[in-house]
N, C-alpha and C. Protein backbone atom coordinates (compact mmCIF):
# COMPACT_ATOMS: atom_id res chain seq x y z
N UNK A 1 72.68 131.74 148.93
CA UNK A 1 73.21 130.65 148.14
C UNK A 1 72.08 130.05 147.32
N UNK A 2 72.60 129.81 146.46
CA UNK A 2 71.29 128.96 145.55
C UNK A 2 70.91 127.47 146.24
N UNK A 3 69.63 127.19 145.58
CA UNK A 3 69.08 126.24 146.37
C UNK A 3 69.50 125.12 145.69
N UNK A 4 70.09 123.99 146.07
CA UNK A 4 69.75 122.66 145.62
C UNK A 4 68.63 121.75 145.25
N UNK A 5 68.66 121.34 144.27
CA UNK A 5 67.45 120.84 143.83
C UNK A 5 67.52 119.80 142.37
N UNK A 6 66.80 118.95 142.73
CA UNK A 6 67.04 117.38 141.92
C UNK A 6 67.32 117.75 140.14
N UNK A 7 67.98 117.10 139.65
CA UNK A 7 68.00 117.75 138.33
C UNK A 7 66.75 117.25 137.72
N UNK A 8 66.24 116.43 137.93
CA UNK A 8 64.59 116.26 137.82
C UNK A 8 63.23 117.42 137.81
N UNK A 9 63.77 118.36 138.61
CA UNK A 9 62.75 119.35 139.05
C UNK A 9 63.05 120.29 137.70
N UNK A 10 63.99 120.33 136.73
CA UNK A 10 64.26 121.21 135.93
C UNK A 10 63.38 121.13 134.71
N UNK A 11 62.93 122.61 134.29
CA UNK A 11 61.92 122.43 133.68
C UNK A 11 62.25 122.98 131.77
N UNK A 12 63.48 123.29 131.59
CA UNK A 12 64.12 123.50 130.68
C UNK A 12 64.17 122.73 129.85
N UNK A 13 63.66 123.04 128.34
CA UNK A 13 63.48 122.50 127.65
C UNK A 13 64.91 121.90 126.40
N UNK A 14 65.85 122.86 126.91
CA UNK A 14 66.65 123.55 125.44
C UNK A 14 68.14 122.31 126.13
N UNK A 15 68.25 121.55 127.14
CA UNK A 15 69.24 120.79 127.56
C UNK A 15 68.50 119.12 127.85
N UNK A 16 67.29 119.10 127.42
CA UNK A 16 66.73 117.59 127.41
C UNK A 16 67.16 116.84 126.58
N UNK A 17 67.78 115.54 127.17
CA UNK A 17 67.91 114.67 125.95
C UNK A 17 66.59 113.64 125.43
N UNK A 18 66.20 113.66 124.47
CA UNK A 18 65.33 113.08 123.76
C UNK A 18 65.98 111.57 122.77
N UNK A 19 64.96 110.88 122.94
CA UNK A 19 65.26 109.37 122.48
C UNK A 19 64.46 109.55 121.08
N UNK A 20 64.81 109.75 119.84
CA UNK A 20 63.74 109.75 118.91
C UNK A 20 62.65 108.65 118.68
N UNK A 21 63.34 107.41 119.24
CA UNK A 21 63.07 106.31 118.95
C UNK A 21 61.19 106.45 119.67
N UNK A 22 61.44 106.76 121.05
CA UNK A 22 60.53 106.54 121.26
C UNK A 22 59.14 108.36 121.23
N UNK A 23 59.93 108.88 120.98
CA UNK A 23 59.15 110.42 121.04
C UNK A 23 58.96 110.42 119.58
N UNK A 24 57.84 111.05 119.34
CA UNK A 24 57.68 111.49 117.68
C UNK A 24 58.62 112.81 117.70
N UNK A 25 58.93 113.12 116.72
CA UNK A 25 59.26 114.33 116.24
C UNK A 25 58.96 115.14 115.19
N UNK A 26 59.02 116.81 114.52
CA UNK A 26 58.40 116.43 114.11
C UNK A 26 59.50 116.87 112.98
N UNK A 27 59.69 117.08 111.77
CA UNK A 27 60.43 117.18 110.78
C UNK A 27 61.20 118.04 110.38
N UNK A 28 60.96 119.38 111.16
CA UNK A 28 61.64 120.80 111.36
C UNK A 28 62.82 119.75 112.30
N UNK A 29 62.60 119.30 113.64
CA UNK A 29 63.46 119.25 114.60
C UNK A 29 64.28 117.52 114.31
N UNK A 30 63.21 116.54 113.33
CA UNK A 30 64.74 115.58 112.93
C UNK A 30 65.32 116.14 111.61
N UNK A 31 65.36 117.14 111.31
CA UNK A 31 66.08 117.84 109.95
C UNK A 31 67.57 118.72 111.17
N UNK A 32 66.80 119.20 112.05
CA UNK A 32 68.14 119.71 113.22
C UNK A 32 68.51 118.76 113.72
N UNK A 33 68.24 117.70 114.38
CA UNK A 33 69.27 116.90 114.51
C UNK A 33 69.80 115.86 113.67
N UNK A 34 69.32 116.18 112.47
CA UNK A 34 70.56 115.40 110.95
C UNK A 34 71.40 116.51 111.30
N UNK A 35 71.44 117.82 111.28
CA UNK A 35 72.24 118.11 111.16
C UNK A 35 73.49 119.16 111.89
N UNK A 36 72.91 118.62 113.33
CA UNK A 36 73.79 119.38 114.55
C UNK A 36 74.73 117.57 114.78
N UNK A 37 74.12 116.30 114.20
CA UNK A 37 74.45 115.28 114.35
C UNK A 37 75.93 115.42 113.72
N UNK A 38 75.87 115.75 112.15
CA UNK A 38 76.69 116.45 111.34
C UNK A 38 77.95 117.19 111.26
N UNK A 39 77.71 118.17 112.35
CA UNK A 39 78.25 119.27 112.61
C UNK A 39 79.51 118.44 113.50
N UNK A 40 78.80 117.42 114.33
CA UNK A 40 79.30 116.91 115.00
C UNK A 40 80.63 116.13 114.66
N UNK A 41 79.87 115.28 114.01
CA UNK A 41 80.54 113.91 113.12
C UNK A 41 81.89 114.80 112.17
N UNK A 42 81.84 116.13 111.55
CA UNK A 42 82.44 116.19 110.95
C UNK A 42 83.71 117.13 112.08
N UNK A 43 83.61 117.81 112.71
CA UNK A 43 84.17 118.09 113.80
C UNK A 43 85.26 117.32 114.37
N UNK A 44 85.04 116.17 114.64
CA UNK A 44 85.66 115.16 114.90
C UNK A 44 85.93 114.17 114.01
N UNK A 45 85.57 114.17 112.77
CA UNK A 45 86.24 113.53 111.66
C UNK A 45 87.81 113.83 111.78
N UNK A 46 87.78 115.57 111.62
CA UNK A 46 89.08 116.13 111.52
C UNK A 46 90.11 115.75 112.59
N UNK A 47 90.03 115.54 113.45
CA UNK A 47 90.88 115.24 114.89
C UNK A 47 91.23 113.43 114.32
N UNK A 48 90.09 113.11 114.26
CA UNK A 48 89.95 111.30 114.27
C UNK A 48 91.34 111.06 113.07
N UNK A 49 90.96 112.51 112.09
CA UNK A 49 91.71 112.12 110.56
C UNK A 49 93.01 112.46 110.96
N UNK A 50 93.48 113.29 112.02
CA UNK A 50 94.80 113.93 112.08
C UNK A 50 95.44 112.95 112.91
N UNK A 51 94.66 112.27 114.06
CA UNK A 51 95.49 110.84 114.51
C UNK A 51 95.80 109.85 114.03
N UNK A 52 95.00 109.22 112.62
CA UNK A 52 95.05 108.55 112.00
C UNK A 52 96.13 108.12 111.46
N UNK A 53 96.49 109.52 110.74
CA UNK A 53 97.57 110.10 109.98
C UNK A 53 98.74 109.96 110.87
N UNK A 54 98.98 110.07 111.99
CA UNK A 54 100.24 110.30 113.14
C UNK A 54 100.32 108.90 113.12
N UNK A 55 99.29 108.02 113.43
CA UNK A 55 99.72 106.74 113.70
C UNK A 55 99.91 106.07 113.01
N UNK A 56 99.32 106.08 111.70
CA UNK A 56 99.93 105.50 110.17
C UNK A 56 101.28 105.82 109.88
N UNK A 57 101.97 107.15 109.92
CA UNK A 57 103.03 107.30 109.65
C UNK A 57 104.31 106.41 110.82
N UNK A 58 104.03 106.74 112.14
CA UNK A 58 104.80 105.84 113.13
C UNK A 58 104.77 104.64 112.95
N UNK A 59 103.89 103.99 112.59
CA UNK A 59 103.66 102.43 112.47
C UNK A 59 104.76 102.79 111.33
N UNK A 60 104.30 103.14 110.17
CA UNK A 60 104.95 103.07 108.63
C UNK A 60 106.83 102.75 109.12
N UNK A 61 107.20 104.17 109.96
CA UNK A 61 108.35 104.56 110.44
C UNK A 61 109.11 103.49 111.54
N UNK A 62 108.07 102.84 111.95
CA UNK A 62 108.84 101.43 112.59
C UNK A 62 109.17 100.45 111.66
N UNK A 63 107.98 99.63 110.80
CA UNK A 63 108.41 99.04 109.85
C UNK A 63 109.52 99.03 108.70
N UNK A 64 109.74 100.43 108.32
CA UNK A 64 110.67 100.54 107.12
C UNK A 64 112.38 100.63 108.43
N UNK A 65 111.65 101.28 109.47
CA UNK A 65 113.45 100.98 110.63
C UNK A 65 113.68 99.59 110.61
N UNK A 66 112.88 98.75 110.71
CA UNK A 66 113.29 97.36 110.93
C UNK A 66 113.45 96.51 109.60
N UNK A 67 113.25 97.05 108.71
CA UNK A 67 113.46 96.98 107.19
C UNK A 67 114.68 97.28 106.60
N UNK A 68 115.08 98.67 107.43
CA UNK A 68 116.29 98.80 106.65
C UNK A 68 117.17 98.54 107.89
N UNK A 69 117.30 98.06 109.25
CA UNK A 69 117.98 97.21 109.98
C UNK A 69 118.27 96.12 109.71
N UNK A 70 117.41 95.41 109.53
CA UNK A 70 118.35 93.63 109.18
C UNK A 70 118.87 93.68 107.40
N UNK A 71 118.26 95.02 106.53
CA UNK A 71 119.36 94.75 105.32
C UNK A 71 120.55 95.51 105.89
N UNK A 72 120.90 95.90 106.85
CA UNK A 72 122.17 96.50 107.43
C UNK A 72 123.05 95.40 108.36
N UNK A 73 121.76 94.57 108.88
CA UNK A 73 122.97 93.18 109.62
C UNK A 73 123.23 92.09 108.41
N UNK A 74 122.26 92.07 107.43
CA UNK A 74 122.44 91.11 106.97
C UNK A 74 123.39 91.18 106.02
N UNK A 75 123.77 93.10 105.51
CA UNK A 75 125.15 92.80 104.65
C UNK A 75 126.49 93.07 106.12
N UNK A 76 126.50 92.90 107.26
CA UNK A 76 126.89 92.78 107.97
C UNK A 76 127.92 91.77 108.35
N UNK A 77 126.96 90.48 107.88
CA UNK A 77 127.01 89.10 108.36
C UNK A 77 128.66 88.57 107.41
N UNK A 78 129.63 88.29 108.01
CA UNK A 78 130.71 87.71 106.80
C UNK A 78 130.80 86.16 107.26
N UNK A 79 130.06 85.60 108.38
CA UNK A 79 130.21 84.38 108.61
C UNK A 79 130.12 83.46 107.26
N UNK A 80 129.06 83.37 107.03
CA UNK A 80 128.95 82.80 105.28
C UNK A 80 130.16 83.04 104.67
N UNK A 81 130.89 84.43 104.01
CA UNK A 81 131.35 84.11 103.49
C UNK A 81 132.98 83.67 103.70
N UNK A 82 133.04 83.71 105.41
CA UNK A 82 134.21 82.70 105.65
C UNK A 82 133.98 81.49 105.72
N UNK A 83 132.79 80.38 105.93
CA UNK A 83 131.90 79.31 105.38
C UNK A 83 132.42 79.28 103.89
N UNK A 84 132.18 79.97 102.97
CA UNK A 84 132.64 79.90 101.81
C UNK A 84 133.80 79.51 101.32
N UNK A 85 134.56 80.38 101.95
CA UNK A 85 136.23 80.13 101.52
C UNK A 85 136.94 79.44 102.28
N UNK A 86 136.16 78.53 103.44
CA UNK A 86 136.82 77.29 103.78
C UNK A 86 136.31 75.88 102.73
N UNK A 87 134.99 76.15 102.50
CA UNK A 87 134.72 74.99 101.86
C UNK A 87 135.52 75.06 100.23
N UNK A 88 135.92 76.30 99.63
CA UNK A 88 136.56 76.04 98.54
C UNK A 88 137.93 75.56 98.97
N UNK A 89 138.18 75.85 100.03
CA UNK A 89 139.63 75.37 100.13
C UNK A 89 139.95 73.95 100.23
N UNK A 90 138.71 73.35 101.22
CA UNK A 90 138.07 72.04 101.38
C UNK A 90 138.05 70.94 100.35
N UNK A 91 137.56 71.79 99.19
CA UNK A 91 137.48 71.53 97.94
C UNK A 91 138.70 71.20 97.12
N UNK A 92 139.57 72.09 97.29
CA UNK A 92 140.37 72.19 96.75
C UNK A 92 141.58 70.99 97.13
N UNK A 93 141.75 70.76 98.44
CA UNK A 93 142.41 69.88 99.34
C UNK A 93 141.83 68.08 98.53
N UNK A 94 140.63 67.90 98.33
CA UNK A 94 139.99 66.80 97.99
C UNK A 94 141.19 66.17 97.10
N UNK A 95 141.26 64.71 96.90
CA UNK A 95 141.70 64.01 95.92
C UNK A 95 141.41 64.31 94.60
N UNK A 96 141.62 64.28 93.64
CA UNK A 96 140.85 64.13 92.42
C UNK A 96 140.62 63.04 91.81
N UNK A 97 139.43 62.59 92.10
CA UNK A 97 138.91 61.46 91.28
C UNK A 97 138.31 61.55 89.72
N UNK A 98 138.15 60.55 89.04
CA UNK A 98 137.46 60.61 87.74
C UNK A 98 135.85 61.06 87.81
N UNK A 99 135.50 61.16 88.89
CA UNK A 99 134.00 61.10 89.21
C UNK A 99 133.87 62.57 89.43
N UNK A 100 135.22 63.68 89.78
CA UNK A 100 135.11 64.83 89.93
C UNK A 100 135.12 65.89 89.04
């Protein structure tokens, strides 16, 4: 069986993470990581851009449902215009004064 052993003891160079901040580097290797950084960023642009897109459209697709729901209750609604045609009748019932 292989031996266990601290990941400390590893002497591999090619899986170290490096802090630039505090290591120099030298211009060959921050020119590779501009651009494995890159590789990265744009990688996941595409995913980031394709959810974006899913959730812009659902949001969009709730709003215009509830958009074109209440213009569906609201030509719905005939209360008003039986409100209406009592008060003309209302109207109509009134005395007629000179003032009318």
């Amino acid at each position: 069986m292989a031996e266990k052993g601290s990941p400390k003891e590893s002497v591999a160079k090619y899986a170290q993470r490096i802090d630039p901040k505090r290591e120099k580097l030298s211009p060959e290797q921050q020119e590779f990581m501009r651009k494995t950084e890159m590789a990265q960023w744009r990688k996941n642009a595409g995913k980031l851009r394709g959810r974006n897109l899913v959730t812009g459209l659902v949001i969009g697709g709730i709003v215009l449902g509830i958009y074109g729901y209440t213009f569906y209750s609201v030509s719905q609604e005939k209360f008003l215009d039986e409100l209406e045609v009592e008060a003309k009748a209302a109207r109509a019932s009134y005395p007629k004064t000179s003032a009318n």
